[in-house]
N, C-alpha and C. Protein backbone atom coordinates (compact mmCIF):
# COMPACT_ATOMS: atom_id res chain seq x y z
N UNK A 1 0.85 -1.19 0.00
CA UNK A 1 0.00 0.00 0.00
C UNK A 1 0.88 1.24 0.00
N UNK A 2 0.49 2.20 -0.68
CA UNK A 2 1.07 3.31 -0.39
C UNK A 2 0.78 4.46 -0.22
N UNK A 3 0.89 5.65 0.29
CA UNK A 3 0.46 6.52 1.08
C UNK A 3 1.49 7.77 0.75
N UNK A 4 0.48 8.89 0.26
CA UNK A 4 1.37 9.86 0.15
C UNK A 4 0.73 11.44 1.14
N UNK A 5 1.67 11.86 1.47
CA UNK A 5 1.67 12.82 2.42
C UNK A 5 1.89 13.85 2.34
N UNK A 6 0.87 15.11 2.21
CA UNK A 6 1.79 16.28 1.39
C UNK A 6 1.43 17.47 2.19
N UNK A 7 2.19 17.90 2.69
CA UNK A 7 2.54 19.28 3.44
C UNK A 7 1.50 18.79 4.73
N UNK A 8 1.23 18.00 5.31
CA UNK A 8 0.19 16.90 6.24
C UNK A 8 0.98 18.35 7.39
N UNK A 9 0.06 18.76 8.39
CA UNK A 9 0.12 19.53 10.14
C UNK A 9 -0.78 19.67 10.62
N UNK A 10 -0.69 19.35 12.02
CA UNK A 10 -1.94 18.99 13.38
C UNK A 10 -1.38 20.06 14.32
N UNK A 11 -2.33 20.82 14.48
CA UNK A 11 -2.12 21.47 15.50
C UNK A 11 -3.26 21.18 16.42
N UNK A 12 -3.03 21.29 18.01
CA UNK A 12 -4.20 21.26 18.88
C UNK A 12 -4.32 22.69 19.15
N UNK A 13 -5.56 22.53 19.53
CA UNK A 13 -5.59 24.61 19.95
C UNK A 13 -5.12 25.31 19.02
N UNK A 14 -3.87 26.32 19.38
CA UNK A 14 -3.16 27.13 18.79
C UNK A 14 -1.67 26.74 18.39
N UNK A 15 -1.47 25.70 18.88
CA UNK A 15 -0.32 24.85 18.88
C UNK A 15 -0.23 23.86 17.80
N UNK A 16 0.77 24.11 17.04
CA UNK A 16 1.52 23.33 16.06
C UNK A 16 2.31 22.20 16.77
N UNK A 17 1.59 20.81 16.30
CA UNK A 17 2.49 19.71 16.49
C UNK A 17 3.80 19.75 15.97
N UNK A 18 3.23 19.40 14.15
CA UNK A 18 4.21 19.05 13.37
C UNK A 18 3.68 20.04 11.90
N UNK A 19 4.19 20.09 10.97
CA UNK A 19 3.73 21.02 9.71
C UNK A 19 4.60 21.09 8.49
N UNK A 20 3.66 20.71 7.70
CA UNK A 20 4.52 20.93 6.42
C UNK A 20 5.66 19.62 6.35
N UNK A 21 4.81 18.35 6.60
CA UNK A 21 5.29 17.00 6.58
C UNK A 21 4.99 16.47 5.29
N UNK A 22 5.81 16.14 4.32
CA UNK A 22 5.78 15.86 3.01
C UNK A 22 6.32 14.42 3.17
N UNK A 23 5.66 13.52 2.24
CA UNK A 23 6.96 12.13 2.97
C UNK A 23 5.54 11.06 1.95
N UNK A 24 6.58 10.26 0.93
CA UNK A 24 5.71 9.18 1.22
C UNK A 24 6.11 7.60 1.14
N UNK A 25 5.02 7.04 1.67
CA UNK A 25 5.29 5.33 2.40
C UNK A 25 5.30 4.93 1.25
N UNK A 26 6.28 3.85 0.44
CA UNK A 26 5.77 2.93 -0.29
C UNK A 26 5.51 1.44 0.02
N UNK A 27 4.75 0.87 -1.00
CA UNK A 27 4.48 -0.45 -0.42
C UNK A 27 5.47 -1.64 -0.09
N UNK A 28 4.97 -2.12 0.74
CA UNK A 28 6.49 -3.23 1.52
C UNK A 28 7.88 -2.85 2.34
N UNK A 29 7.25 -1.76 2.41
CA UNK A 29 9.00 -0.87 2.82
C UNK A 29 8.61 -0.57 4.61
N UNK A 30 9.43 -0.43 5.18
CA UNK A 30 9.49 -0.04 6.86
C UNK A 30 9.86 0.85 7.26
N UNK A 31 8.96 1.89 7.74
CA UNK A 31 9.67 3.06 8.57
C UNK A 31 9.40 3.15 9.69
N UNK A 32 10.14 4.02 10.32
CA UNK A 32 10.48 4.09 11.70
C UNK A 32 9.85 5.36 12.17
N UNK A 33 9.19 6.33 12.91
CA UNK A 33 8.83 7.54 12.78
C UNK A 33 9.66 7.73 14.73
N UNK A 34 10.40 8.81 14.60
CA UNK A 34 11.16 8.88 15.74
C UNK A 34 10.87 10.43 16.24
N UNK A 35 10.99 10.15 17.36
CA UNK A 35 11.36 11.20 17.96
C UNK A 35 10.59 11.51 19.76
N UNK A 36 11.20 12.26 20.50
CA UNK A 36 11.25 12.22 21.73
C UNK A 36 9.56 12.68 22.37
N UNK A 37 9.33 12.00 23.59
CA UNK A 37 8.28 11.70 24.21
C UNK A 37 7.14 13.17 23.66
N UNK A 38 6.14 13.47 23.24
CA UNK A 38 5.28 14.72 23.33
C UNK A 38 5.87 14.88 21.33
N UNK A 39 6.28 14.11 20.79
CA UNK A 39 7.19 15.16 19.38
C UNK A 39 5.58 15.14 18.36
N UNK A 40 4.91 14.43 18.83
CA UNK A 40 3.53 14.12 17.86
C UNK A 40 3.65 12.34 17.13
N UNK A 41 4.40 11.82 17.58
CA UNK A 41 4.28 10.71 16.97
C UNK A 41 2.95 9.66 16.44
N UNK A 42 2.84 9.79 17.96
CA UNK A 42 0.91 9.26 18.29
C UNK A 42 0.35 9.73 17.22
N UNK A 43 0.30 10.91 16.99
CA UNK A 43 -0.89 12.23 16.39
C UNK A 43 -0.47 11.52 14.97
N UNK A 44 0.81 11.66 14.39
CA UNK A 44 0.86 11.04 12.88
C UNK A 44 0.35 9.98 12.68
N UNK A 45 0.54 8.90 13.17
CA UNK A 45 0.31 7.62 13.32
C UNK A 45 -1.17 7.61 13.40
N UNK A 46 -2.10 8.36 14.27
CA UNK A 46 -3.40 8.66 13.89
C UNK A 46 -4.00 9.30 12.80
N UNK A 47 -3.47 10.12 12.36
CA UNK A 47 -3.67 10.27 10.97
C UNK A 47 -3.51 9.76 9.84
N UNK A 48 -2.73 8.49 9.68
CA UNK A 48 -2.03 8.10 8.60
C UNK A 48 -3.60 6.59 8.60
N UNK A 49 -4.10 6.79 9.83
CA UNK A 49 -4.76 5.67 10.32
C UNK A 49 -6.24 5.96 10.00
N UNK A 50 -6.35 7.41 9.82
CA UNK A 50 -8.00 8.18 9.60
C UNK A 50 -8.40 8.41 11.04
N UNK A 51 -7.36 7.96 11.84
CA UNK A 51 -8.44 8.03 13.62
C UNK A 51 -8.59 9.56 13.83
N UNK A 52 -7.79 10.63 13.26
CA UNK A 52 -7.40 11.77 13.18
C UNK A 52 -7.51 12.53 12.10
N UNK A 53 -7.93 13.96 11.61
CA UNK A 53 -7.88 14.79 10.92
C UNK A 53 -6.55 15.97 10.84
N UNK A 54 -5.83 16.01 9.47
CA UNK A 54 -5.14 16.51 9.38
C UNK A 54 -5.31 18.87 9.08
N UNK A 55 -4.70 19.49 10.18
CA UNK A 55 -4.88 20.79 10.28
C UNK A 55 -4.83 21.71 8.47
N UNK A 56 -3.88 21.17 8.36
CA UNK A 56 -3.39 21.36 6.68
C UNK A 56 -2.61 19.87 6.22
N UNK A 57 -3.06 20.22 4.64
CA UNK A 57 -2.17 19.23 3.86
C UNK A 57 -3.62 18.45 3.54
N UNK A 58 -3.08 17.08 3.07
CA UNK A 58 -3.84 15.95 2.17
C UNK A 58 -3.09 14.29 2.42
N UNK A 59 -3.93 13.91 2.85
CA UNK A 59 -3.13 12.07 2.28
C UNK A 59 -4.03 11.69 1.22
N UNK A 60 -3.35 10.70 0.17
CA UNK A 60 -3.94 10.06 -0.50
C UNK A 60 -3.34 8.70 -0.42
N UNK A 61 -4.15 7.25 -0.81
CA UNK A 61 -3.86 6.06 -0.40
C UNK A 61 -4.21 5.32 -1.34
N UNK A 62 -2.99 4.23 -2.11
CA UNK A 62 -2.96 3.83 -3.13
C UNK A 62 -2.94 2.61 -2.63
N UNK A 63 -3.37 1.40 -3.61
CA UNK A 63 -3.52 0.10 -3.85
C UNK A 63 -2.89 -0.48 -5.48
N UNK A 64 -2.05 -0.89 -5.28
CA UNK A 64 -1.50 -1.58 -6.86
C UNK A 64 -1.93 -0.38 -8.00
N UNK A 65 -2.07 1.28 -7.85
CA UNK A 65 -2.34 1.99 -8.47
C UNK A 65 -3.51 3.15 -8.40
N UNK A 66 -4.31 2.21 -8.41
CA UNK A 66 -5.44 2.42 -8.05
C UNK A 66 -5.56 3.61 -6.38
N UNK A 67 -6.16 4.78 -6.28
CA UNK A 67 -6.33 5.54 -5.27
C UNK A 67 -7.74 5.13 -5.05
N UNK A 68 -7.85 4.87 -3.41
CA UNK A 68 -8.70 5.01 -2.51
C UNK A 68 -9.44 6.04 -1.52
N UNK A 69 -10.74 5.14 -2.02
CA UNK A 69 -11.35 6.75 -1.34
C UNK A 69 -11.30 6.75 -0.06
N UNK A 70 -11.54 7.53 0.66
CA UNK A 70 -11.81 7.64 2.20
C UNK A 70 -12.53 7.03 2.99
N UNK A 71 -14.11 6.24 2.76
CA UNK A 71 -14.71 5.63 3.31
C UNK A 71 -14.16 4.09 3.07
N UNK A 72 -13.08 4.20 2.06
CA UNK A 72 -12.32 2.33 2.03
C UNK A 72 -10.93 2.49 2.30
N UNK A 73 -10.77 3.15 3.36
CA UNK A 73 -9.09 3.65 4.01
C UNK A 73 -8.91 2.44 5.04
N UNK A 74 -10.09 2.47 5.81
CA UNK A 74 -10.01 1.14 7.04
C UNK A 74 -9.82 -0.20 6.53
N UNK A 75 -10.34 -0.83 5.77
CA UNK A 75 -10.28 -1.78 5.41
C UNK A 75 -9.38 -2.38 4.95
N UNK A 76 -7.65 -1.34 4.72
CA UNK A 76 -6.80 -1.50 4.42
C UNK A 76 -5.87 -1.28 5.82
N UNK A 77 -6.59 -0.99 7.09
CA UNK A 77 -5.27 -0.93 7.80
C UNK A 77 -5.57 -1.15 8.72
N UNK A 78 -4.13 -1.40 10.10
CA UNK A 78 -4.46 -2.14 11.26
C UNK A 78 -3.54 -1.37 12.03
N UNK A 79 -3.66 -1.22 13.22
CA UNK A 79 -3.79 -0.93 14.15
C UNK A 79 -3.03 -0.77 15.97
N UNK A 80 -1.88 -1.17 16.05
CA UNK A 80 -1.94 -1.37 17.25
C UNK A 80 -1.21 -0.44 18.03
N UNK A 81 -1.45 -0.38 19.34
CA UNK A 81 -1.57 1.04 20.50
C UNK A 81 -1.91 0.67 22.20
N UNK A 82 -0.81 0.83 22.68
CA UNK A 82 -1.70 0.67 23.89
C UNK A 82 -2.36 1.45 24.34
N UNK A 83 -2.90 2.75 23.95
CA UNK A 83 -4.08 3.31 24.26
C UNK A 83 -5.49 2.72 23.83
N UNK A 84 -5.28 2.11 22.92
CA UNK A 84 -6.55 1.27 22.12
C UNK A 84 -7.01 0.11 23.32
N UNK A 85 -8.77 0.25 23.75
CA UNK A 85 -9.56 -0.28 24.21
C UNK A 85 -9.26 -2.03 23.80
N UNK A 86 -9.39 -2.91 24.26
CA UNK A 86 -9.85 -3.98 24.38
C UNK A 86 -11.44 -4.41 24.55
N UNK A 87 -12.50 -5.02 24.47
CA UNK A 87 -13.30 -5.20 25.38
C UNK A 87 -13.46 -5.95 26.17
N UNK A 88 -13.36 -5.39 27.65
CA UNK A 88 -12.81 -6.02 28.91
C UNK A 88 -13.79 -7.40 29.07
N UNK A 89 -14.95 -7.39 28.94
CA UNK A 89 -16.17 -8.22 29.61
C UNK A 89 -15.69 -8.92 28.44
N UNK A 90 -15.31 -9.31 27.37
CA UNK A 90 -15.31 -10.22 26.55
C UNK A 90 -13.45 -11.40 27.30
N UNK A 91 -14.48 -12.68 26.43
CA UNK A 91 -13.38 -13.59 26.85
C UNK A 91 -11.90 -13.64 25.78
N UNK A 92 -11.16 -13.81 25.76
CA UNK A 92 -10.08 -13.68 24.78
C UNK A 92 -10.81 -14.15 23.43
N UNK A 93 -11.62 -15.66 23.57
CA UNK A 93 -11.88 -16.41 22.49
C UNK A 93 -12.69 -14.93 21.65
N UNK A 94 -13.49 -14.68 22.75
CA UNK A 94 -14.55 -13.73 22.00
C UNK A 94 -14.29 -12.62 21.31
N UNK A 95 -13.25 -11.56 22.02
CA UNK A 95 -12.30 -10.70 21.17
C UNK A 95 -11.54 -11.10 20.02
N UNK A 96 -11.19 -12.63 19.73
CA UNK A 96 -10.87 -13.04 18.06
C UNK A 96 -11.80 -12.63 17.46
N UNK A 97 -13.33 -13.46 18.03
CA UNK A 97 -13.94 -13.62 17.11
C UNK A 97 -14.69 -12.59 16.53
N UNK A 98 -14.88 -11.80 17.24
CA UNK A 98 -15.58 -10.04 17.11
C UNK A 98 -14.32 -9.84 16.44
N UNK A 99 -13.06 -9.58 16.74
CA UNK A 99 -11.90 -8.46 15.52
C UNK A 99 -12.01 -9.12 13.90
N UNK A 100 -12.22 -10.40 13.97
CA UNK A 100 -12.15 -10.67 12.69
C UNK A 100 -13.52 -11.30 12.01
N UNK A 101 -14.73 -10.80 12.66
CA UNK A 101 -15.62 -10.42 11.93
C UNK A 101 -15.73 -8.99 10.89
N UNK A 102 -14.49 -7.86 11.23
CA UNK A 102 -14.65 -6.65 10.68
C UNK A 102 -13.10 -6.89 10.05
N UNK A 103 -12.26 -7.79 10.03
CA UNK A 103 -11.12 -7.39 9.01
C UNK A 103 -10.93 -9.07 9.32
N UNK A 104 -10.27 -9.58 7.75
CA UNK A 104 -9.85 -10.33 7.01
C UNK A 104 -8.70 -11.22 7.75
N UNK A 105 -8.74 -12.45 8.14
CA UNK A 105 -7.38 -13.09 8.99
C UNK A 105 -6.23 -13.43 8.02
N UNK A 106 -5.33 -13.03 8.26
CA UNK A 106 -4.18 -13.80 7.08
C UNK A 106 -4.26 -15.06 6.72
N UNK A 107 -3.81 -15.29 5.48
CA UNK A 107 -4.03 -16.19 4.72
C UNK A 107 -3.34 -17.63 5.50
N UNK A 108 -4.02 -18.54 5.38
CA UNK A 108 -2.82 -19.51 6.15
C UNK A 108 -3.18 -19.60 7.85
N UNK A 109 -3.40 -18.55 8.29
CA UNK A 109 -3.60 -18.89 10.02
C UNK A 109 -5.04 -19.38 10.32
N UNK A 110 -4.95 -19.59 11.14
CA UNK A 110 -6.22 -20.18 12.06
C UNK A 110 -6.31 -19.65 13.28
N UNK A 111 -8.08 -19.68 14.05
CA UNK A 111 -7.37 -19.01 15.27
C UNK A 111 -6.60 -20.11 16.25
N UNK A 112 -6.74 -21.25 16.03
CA UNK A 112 -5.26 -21.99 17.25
C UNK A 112 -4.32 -21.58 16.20
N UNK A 113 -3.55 -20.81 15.16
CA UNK A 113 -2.75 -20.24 15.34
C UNK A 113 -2.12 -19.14 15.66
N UNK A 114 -3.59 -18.84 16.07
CA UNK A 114 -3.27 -17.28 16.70
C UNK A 114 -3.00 -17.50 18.67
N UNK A 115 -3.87 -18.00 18.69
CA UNK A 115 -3.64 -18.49 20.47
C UNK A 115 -2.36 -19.73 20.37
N UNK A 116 -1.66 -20.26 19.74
CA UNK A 116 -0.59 -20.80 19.80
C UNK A 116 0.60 -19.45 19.63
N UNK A 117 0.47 -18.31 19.04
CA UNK A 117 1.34 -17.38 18.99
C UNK A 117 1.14 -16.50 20.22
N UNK A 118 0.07 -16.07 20.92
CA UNK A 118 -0.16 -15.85 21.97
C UNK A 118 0.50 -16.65 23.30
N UNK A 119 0.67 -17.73 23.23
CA UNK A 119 1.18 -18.77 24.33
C UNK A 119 0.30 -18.59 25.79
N UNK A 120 -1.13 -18.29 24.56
CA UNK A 120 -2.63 -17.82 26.03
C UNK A 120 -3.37 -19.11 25.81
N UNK A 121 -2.70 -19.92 24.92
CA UNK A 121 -4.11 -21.52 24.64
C UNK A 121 -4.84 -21.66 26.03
N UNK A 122 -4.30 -21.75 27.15
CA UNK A 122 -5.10 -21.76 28.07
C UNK A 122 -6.20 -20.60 28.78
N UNK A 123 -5.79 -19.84 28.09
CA UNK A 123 -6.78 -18.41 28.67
C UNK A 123 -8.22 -18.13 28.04
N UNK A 124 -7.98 -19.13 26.99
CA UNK A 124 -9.09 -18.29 25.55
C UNK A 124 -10.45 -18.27 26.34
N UNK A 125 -10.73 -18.63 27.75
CA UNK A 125 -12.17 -18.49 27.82
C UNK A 125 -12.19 -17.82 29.44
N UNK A 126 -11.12 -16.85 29.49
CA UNK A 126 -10.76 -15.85 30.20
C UNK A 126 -10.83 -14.76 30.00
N UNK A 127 -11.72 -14.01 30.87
CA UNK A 127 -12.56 -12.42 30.41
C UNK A 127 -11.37 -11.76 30.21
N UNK A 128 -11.14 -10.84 29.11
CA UNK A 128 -9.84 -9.72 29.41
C UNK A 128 -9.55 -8.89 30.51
N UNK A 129 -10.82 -8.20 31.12
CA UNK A 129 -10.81 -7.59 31.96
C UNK A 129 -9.62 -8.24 33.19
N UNK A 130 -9.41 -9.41 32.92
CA UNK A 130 -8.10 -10.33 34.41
C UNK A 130 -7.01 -10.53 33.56
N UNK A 131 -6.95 -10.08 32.50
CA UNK A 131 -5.17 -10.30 32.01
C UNK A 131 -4.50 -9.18 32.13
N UNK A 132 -3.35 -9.13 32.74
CA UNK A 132 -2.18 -8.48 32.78
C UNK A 132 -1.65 -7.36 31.55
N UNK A 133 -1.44 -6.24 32.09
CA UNK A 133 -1.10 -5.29 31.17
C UNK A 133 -0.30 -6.01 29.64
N UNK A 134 0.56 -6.88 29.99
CA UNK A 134 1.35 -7.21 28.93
C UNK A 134 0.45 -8.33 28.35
N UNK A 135 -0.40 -8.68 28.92
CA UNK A 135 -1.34 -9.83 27.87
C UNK A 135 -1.83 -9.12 26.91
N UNK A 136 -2.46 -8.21 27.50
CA UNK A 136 -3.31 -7.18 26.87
C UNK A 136 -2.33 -6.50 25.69
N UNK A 137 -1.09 -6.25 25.87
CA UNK A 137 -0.82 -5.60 24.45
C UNK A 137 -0.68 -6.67 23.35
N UNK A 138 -0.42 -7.94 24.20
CA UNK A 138 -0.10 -9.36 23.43
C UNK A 138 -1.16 -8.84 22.52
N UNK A 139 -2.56 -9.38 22.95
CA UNK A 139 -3.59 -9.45 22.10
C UNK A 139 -3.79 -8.30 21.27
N UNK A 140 -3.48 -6.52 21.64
CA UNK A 140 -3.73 -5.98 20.65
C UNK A 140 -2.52 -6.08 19.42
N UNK A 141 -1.59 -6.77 20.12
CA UNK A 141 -0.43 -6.45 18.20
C UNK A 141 -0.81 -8.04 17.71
N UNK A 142 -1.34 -8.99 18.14
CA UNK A 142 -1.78 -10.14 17.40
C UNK A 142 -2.69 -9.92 16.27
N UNK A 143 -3.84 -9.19 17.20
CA UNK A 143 -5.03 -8.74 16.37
C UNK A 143 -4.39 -7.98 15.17
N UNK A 144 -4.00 -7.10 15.40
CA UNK A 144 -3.74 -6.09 14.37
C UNK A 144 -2.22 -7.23 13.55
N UNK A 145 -1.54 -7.52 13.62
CA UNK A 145 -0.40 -8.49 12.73
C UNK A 145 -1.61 -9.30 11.89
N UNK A 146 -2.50 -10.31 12.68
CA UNK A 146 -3.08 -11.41 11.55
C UNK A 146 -4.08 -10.63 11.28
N UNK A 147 -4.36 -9.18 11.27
CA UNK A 147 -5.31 -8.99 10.23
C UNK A 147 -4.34 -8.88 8.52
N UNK A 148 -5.22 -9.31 7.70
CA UNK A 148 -5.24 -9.40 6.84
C UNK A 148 -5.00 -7.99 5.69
N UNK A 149 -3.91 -6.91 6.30
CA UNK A 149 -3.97 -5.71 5.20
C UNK A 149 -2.51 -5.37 5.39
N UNK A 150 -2.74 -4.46 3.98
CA UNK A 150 -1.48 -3.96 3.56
C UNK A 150 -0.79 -3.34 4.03
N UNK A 151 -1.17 -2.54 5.10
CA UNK A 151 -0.29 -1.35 6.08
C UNK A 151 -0.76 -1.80 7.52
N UNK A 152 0.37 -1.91 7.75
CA UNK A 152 0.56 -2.16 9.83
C UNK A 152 0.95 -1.08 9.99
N UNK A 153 0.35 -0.31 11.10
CA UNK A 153 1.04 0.76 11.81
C UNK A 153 0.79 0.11 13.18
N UNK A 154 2.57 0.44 13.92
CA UNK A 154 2.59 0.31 15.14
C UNK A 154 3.11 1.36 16.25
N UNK A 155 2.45 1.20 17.21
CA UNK A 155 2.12 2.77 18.17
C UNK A 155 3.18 2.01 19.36
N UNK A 156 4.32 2.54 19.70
CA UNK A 156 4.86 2.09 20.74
C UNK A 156 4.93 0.54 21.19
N UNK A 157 4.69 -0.72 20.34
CA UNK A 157 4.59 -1.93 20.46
C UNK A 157 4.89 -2.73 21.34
N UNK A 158 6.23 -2.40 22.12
CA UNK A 158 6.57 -3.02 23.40
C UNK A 158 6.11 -2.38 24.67
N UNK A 159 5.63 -1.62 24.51
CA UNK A 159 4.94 -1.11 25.81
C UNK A 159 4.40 -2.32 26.82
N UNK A 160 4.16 -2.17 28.16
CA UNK A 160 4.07 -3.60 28.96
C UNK A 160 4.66 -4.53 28.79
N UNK A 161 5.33 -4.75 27.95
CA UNK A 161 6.23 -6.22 27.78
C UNK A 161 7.50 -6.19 28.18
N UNK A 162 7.45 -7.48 29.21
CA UNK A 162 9.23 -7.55 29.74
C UNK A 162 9.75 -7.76 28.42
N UNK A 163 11.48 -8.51 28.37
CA UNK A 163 12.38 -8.74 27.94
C UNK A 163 11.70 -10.12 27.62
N UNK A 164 11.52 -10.92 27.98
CA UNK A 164 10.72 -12.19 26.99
C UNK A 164 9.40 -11.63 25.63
N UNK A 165 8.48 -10.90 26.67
CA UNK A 165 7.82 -10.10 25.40
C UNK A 165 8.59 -9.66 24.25
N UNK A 166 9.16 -8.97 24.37
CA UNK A 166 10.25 -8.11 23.57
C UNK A 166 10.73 -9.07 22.51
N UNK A 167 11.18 -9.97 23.02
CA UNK A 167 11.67 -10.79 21.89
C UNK A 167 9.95 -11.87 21.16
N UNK A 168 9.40 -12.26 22.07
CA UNK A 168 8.13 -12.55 21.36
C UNK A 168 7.88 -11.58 20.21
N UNK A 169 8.07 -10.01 20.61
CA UNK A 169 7.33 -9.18 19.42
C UNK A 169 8.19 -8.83 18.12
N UNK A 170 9.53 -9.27 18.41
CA UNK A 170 10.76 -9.82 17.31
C UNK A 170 10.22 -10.36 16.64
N UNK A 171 9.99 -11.84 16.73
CA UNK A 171 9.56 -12.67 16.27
C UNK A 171 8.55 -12.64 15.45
N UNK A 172 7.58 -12.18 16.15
CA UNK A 172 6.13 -11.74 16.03
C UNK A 172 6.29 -11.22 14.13
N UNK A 173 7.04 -10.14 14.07
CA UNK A 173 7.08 -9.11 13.16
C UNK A 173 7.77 -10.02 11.79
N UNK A 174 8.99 -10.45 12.25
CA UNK A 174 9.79 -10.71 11.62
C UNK A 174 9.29 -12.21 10.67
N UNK A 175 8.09 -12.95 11.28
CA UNK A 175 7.10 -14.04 10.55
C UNK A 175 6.04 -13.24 10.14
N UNK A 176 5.48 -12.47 10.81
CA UNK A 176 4.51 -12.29 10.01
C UNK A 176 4.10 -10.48 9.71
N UNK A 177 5.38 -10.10 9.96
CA UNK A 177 5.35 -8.71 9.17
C UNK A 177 5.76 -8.02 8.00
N UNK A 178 6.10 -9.47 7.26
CA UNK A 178 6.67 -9.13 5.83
C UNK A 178 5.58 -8.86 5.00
N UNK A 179 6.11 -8.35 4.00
CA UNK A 179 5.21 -7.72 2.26
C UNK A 179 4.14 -6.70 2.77
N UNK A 180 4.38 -6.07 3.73
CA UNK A 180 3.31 -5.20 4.18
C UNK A 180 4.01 -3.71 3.83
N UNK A 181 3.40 -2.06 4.49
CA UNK A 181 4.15 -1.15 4.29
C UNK A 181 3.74 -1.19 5.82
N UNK A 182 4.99 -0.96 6.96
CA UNK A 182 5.23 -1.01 8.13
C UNK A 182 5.37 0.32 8.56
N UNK A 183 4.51 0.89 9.75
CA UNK A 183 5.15 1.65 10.54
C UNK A 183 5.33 1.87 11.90
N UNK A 184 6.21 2.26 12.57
CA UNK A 184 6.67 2.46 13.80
C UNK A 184 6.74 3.61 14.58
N UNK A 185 5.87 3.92 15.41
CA UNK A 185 6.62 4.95 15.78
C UNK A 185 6.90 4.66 17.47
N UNK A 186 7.92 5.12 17.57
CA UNK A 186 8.96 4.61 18.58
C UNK A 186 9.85 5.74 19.21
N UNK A 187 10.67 5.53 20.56
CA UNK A 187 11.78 6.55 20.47
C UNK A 187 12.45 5.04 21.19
N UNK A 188 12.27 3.44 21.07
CA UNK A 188 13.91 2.70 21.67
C UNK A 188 13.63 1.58 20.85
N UNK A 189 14.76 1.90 20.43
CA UNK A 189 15.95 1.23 19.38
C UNK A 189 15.35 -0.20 18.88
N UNK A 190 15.21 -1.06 19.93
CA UNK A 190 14.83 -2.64 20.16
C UNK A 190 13.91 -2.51 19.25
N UNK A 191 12.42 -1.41 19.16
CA UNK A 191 11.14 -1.67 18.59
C UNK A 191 10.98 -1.20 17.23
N UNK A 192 12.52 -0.84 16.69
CA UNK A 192 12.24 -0.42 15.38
C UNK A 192 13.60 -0.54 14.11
N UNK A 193 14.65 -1.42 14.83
CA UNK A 193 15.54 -1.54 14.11
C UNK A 193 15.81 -2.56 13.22
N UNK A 194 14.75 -2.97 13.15
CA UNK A 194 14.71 -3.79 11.27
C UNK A 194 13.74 -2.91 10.27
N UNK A 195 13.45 -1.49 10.89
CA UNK A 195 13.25 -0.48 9.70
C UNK A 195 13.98 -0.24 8.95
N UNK A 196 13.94 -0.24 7.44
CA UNK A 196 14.52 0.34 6.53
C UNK A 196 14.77 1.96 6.09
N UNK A 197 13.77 2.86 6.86
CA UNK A 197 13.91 4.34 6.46
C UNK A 197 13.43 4.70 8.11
N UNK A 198 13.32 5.96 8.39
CA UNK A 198 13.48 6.71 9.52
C UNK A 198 12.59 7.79 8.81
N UNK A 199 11.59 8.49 9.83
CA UNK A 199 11.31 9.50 9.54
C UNK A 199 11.23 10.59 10.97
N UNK A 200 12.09 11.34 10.85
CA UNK A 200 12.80 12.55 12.27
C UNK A 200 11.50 13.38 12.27
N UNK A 201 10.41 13.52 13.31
CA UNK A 201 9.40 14.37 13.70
C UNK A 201 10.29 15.75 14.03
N UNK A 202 11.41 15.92 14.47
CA UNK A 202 12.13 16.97 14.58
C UNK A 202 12.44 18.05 13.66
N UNK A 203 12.33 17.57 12.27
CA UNK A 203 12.58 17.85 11.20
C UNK A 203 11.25 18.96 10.37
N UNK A 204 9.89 18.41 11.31
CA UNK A 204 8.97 19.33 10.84
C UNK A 204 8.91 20.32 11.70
N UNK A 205 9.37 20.58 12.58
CA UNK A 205 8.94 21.50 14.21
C UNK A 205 9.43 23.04 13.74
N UNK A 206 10.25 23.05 12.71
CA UNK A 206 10.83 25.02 12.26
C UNK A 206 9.84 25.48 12.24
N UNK A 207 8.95 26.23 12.77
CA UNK A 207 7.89 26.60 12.21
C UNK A 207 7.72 28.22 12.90
């Protein structure tokens, strides 16, 4: 998928995030979006996502050529954040089965291969509301990896996860985050260094 970005700035209030961000994703390629705690990372990453409206500028979002309109932006992308809700009262099994009633499972998996990548086989009929901060991000970068689309964006990914997580979400990426257009936004090292390009939020702030 690819995604182009042209003169894209969010300001809240009177305040300029970022501005006059030109940049674009092509398909299959990995970037990294960097920069220090408050730089707007979140805020891009929501925009690139539709969760957000851009102050000035335009995205447009391509498929094998073909541009997409705006009401078929979602259906091409996924998602993950630890600010993003779970629903607590639901059992793990049940949160599969609700996420991928609204987006497409990768080709090839099943859900025991999704709760075998989880290493929750025993939880699946365990309300979320009782799993542990780091279960909980488990399940949101699962959800969002085996959905089935062209652009992953990822919001801080290791968040809650020890040093075993950490390498779970290695793994995680590195099986099943290929042929996609990847993004990251991050400020440590571990969660984004099999990106291929970098994009410095610092770089838009002259303003």
């Amino acid at each position: 998928m690819k995604v182009v970005l042209e003169n894209i700035g969010r300001r809240f209030n009177q305040e300029w995030i970022f501005k006059s961000l030109s940049y674009t994703l092509e398909p299959e390629k990995s970037y990294a979006v960097l920069g220090s705690n408050g730089s707007g990372k979140s805020t891009l990453i929501q925009l690139i996502a539709g969760n957000l409206s851009s102050s000035e500028g335009k995205m447009n979002y391509e498929i094998e050529g073909k541009k997409l309109e705006p009401e078929e932006v979602y259906q091409y992308i996924s998602l993950a954040a630890p600010y993003l809700e779970l629903i607590e009262e639901f059992t793990l099994e049940e949160q599969l089965d609700f996420h991928f009633q609204f987006k497409k499972q990768l080709a090839g998996t099943t859900k025991e291969t999704l709760l075998e990548t989880l290493s929750l086989k025993g939880a699946q009929h365990k309300a979320i509301k009782y799993f542990s901060s780091g279960m909980k991000q488990r399940v949101k970068l699962t959800l969002a990896v085996f959905s089935d689309t062209p652009l992953l964006l990822l919001d801080e990914p290791t968040a809650n996860l020890d040093e075993q997580g950490i390498d779970w979400y290695r793994s995680l990426i590195s099986q099943y985050g290929v042929n996609r257009t990847l993004v990251v936004c991050s400020n440590q090292q571990h969660e984004y260094d099999y990106c291929t390009h970098q994009i410095q939020l610092a770089d838009y702030k002259n303003f």
